[in-house]
PDB file of N, CA and C in Angstrom:
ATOM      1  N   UNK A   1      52.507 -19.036   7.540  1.00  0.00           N
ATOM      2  CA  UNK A   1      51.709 -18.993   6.328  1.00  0.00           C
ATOM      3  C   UNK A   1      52.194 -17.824   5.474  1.00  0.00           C
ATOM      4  N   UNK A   2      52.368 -18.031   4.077  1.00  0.00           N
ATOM      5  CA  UNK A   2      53.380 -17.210   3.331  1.00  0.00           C
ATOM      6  C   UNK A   2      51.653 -16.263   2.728  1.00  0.00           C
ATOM      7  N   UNK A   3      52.214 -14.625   2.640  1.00  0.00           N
ATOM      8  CA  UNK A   3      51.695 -14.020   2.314  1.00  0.00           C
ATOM      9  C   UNK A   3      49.973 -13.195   3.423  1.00  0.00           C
ATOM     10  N   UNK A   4      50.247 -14.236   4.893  1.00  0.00           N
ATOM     11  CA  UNK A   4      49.032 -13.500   5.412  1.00  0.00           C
ATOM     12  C   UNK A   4      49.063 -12.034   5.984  1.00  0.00           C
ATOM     13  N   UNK A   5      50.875 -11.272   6.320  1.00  0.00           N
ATOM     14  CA  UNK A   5      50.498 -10.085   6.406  1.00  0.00           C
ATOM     15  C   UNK A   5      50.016  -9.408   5.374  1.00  0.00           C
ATOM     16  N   UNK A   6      49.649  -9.866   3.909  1.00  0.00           N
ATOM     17  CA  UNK A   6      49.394  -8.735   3.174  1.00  0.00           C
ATOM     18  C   UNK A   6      47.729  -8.354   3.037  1.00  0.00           C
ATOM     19  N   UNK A   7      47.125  -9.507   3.866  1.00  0.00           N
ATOM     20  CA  UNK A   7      45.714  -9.243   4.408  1.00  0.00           C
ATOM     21  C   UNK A   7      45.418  -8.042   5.609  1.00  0.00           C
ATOM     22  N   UNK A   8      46.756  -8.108   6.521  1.00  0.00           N
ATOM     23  CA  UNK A   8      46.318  -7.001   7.516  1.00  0.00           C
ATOM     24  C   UNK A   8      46.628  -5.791   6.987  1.00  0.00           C
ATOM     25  N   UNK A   9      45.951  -4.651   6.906  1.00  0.00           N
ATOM     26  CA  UNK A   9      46.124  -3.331   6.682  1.00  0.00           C
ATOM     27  C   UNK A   9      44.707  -2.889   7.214  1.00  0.00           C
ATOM     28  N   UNK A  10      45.594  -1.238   7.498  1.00  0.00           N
ATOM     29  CA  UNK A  10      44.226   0.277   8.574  1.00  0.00           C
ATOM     30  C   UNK A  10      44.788   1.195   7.432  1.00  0.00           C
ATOM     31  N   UNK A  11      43.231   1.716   7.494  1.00  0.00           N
ATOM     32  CA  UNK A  11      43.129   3.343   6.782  1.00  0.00           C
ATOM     33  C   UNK A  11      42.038   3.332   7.551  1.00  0.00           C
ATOM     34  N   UNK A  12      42.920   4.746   8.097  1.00  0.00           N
ATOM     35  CA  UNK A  12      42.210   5.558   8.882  1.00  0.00           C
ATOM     36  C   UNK A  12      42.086   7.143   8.696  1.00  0.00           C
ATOM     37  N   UNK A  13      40.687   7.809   8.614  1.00  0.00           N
ATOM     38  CA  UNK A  13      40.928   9.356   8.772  1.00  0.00           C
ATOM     39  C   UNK A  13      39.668   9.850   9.023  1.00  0.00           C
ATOM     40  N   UNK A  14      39.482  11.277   8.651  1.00  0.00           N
ATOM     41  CA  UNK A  14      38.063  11.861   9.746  1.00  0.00           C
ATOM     42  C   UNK A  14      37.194  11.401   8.864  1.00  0.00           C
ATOM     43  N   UNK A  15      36.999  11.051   7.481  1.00  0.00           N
ATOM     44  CA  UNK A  15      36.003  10.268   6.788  1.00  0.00           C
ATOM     45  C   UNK A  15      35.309   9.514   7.229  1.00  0.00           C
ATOM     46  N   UNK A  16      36.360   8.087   7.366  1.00  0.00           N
ATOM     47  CA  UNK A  16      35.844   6.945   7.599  1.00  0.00           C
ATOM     48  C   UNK A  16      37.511   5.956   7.826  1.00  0.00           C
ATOM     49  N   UNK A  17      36.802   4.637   7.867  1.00  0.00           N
ATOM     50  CA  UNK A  17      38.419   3.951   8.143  1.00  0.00           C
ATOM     51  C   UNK A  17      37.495   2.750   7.433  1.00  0.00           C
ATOM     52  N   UNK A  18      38.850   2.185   7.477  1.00  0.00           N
ATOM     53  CA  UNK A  18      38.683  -0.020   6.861  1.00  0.00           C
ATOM     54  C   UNK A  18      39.894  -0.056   7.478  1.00  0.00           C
ATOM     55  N   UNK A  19      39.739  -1.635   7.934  1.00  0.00           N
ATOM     56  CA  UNK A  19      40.380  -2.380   8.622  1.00  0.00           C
ATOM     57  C   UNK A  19      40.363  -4.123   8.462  1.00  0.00           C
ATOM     58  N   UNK A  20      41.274  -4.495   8.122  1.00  0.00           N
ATOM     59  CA  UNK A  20      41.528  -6.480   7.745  1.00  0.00           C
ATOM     60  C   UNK A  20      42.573  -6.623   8.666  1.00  0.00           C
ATOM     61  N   UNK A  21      42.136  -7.729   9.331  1.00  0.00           N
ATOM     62  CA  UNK A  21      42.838  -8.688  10.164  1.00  0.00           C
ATOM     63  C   UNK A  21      43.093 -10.070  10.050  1.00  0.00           C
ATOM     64  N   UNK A  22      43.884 -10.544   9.264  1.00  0.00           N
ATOM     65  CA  UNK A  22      43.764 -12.047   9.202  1.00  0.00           C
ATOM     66  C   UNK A  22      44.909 -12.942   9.990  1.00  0.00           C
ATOM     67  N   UNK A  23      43.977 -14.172  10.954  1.00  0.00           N
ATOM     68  CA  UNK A  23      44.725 -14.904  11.488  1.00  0.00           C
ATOM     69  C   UNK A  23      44.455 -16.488  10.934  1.00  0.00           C
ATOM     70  N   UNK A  24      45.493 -17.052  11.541  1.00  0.00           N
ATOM     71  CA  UNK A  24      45.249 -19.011  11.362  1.00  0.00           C
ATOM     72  C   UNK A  24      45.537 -19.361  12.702  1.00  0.00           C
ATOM     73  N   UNK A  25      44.073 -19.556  12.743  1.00  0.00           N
ATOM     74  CA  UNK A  25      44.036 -20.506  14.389  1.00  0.00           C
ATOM     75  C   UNK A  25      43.761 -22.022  13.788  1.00  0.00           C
ATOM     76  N   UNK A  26      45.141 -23.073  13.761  1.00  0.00           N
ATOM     77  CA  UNK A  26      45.080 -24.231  13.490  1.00  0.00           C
ATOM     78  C   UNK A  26      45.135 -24.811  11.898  1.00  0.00           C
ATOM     79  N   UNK A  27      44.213 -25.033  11.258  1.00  0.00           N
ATOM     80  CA  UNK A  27      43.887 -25.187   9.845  1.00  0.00           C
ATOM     81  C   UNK A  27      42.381 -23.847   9.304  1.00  0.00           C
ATOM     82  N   UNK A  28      42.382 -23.231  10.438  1.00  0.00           N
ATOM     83  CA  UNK A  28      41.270 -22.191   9.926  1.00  0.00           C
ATOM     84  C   UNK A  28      41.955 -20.686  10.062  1.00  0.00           C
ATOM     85  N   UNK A  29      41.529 -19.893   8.736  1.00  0.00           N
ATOM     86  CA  UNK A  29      42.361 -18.680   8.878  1.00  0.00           C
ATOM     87  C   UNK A  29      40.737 -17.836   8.538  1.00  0.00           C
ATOM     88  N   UNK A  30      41.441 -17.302   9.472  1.00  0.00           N
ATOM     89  CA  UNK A  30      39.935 -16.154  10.212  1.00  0.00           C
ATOM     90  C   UNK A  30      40.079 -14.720   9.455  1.00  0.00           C
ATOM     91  N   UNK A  31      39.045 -14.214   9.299  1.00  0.00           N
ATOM     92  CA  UNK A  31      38.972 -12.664   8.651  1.00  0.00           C
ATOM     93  C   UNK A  31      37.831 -11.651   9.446  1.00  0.00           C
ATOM     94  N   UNK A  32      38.616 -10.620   9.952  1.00  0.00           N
ATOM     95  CA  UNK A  32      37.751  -9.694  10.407  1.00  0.00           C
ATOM     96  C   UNK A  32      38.415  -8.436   9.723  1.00  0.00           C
ATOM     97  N   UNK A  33      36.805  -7.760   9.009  1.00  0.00           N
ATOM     98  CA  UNK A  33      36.667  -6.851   7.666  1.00  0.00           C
ATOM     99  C   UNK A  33      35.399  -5.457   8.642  1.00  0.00           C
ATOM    100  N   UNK A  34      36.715  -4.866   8.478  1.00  0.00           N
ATOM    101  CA  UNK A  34      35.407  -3.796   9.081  1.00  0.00           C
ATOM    102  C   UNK A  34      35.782  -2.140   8.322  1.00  0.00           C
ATOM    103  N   UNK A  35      34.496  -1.975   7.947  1.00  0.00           N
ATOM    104  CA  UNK A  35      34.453  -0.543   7.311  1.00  0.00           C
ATOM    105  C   UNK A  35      33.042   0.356   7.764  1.00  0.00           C
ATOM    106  N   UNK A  36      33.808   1.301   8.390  1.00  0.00           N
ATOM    107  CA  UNK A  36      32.897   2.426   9.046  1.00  0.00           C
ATOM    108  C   UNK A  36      33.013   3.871   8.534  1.00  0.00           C
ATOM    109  N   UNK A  37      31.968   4.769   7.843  1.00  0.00           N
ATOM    110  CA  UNK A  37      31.443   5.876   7.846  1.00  0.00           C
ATOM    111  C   UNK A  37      31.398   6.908   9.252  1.00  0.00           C
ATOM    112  N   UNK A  38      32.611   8.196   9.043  1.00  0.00           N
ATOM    113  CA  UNK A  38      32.550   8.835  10.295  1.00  0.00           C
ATOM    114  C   UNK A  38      31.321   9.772  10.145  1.00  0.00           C
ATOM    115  N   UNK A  39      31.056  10.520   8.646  1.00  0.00           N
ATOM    116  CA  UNK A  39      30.992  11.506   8.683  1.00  0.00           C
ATOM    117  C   UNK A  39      29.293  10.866   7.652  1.00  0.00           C
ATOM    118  N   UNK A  40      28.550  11.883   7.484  1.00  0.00           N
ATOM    119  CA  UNK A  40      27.555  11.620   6.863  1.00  0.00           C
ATOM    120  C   UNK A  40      27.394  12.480   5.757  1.00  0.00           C
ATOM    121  N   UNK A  41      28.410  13.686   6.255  1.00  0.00           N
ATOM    122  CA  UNK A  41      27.988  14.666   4.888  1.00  0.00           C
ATOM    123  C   UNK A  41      29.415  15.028   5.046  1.00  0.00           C
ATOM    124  N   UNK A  42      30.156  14.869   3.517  1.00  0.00           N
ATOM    125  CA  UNK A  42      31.393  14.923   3.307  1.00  0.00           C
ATOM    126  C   UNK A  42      31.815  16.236   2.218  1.00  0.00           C
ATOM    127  N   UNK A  43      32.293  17.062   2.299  1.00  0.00           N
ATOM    128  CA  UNK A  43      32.856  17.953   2.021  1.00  0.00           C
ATOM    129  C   UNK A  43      33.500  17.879   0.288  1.00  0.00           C
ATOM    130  N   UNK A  44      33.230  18.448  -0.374  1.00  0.00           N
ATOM    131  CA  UNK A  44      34.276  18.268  -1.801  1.00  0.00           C
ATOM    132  C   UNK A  44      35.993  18.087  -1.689  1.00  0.00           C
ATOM    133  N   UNK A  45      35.913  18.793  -0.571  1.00  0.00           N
ATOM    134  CA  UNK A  45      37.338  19.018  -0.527  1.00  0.00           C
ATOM    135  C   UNK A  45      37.919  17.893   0.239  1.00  0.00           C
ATOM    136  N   UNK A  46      37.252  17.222   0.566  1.00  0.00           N
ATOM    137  CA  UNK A  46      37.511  15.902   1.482  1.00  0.00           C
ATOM    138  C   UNK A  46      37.386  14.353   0.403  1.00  0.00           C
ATOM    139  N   UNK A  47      36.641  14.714  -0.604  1.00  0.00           N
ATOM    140  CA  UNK A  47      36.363  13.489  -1.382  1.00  0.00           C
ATOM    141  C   UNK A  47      37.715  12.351  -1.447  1.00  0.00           C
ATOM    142  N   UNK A  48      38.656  12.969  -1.387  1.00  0.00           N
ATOM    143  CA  UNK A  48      39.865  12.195  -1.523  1.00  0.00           C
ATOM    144  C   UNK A  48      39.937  11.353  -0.734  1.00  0.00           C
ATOM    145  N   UNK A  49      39.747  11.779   0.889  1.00  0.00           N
ATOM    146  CA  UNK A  49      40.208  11.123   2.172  1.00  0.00           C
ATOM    147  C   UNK A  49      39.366   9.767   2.334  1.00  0.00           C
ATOM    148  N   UNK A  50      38.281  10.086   1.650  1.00  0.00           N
ATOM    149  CA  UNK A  50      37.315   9.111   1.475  1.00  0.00           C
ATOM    150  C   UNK A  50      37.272   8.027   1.035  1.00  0.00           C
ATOM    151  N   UNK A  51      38.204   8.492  -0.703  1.00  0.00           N
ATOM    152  CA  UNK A  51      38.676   7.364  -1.533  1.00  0.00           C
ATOM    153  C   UNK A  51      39.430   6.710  -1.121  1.00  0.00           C
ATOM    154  N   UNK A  52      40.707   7.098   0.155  1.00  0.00           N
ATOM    155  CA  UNK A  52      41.505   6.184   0.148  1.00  0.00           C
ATOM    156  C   UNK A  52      40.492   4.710   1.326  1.00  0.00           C
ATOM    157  N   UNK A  53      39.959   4.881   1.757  1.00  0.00           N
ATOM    158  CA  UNK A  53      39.523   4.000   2.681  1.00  0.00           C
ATOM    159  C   UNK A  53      38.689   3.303   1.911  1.00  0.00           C
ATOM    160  N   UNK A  54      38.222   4.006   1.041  1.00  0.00           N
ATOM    161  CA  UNK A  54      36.859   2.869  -0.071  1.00  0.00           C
ATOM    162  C   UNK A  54      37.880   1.781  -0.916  1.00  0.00           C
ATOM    163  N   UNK A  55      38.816   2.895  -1.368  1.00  0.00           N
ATOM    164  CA  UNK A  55      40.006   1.842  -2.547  1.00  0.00           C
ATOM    165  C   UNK A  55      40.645   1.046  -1.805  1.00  0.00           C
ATOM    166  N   UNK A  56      40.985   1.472  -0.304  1.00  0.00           N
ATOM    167  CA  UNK A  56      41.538  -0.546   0.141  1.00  0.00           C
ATOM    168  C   UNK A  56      40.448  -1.125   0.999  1.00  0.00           C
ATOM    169  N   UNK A  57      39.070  -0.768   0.595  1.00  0.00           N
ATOM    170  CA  UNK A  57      38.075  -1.709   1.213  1.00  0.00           C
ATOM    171  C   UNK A  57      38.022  -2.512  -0.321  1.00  0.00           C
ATOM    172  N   UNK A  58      37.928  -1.534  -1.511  1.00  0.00           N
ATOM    173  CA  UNK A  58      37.578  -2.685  -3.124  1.00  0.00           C
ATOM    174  C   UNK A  58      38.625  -2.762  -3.157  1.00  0.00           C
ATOM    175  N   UNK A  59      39.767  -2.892  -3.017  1.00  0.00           N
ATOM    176  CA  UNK A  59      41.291  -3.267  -3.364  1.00  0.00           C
ATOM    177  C   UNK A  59      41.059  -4.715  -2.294  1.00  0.00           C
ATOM    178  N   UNK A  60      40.660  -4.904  -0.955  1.00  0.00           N
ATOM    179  CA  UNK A  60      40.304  -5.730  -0.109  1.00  0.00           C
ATOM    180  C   UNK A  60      39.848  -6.735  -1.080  1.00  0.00           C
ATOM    181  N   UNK A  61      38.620  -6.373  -1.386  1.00  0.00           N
ATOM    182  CA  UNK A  61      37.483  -7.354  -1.918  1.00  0.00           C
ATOM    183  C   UNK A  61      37.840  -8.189  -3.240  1.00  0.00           C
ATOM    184  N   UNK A  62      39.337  -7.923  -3.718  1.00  0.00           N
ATOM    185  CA  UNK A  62      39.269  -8.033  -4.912  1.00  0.00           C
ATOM    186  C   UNK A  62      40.762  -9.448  -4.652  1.00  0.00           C
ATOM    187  N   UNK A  63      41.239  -9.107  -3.599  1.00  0.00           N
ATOM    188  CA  UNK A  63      42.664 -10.301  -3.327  1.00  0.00           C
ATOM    189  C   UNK A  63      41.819 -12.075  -3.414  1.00  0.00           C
ATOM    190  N   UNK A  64      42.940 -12.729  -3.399  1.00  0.00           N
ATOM    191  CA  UNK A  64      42.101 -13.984  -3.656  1.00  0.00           C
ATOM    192  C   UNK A  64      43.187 -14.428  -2.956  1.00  0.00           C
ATOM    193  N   UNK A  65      42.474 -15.560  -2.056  1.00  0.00           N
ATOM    194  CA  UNK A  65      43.503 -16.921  -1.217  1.00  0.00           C
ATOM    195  C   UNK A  65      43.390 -18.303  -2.058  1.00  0.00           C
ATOM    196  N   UNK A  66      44.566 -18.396  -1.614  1.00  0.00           N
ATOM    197  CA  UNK A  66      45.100 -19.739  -2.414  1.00  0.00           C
ATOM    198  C   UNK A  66      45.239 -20.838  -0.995  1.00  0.00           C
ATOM    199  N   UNK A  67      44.611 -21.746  -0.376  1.00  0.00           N
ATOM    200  CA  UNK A  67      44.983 -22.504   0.478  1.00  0.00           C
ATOM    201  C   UNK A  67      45.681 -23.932  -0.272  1.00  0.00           C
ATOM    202  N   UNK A  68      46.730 -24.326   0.665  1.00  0.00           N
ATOM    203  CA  UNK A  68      47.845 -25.262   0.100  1.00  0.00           C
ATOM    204  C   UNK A  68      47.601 -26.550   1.253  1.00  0.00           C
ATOM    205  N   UNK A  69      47.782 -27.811   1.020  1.00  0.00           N
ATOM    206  CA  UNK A  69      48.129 -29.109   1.894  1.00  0.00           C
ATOM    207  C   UNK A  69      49.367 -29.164   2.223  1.00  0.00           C
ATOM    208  N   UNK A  70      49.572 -29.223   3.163  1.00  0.00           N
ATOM    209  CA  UNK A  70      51.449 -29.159   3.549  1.00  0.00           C
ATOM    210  C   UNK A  70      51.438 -30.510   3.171  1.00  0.00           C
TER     211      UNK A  70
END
């Protein structure tokens, strides 16, 4: 299937992480979307580390699939 590694990607750091996994078992292509909060109280100086895991959770949310009939 053309284009499903660009669904898998990790960001990970002491913030928080996101994580996409996409497979095709058969004619069904599966998605497991997980985004977890390490920290509860985040630092100014940390705001960054933060963004990157939020921007490819909405960078995530924002791709679109195209399914095709062979």
């Amino acid at each position: 299937m053309k284009g499903l590694a660009d669904l898998n990607q990790n960001v990970e750091n002491e913030t928080g992480s996101f994580s996409s996994k996409a497979t095709v078992e058969g004619n069904v292509l599966k998605l497991s979307i997980k985004k977890v909060y390490k920290q509860t109280k985040i630092q100014k100086e940390d705001f960054g580390k933060m963004l990157d895991f939020l921007d490819a959770a909405y960078n995530f949310s924002q791709r679109r699939v195209v399914l095709k009939k062979n």
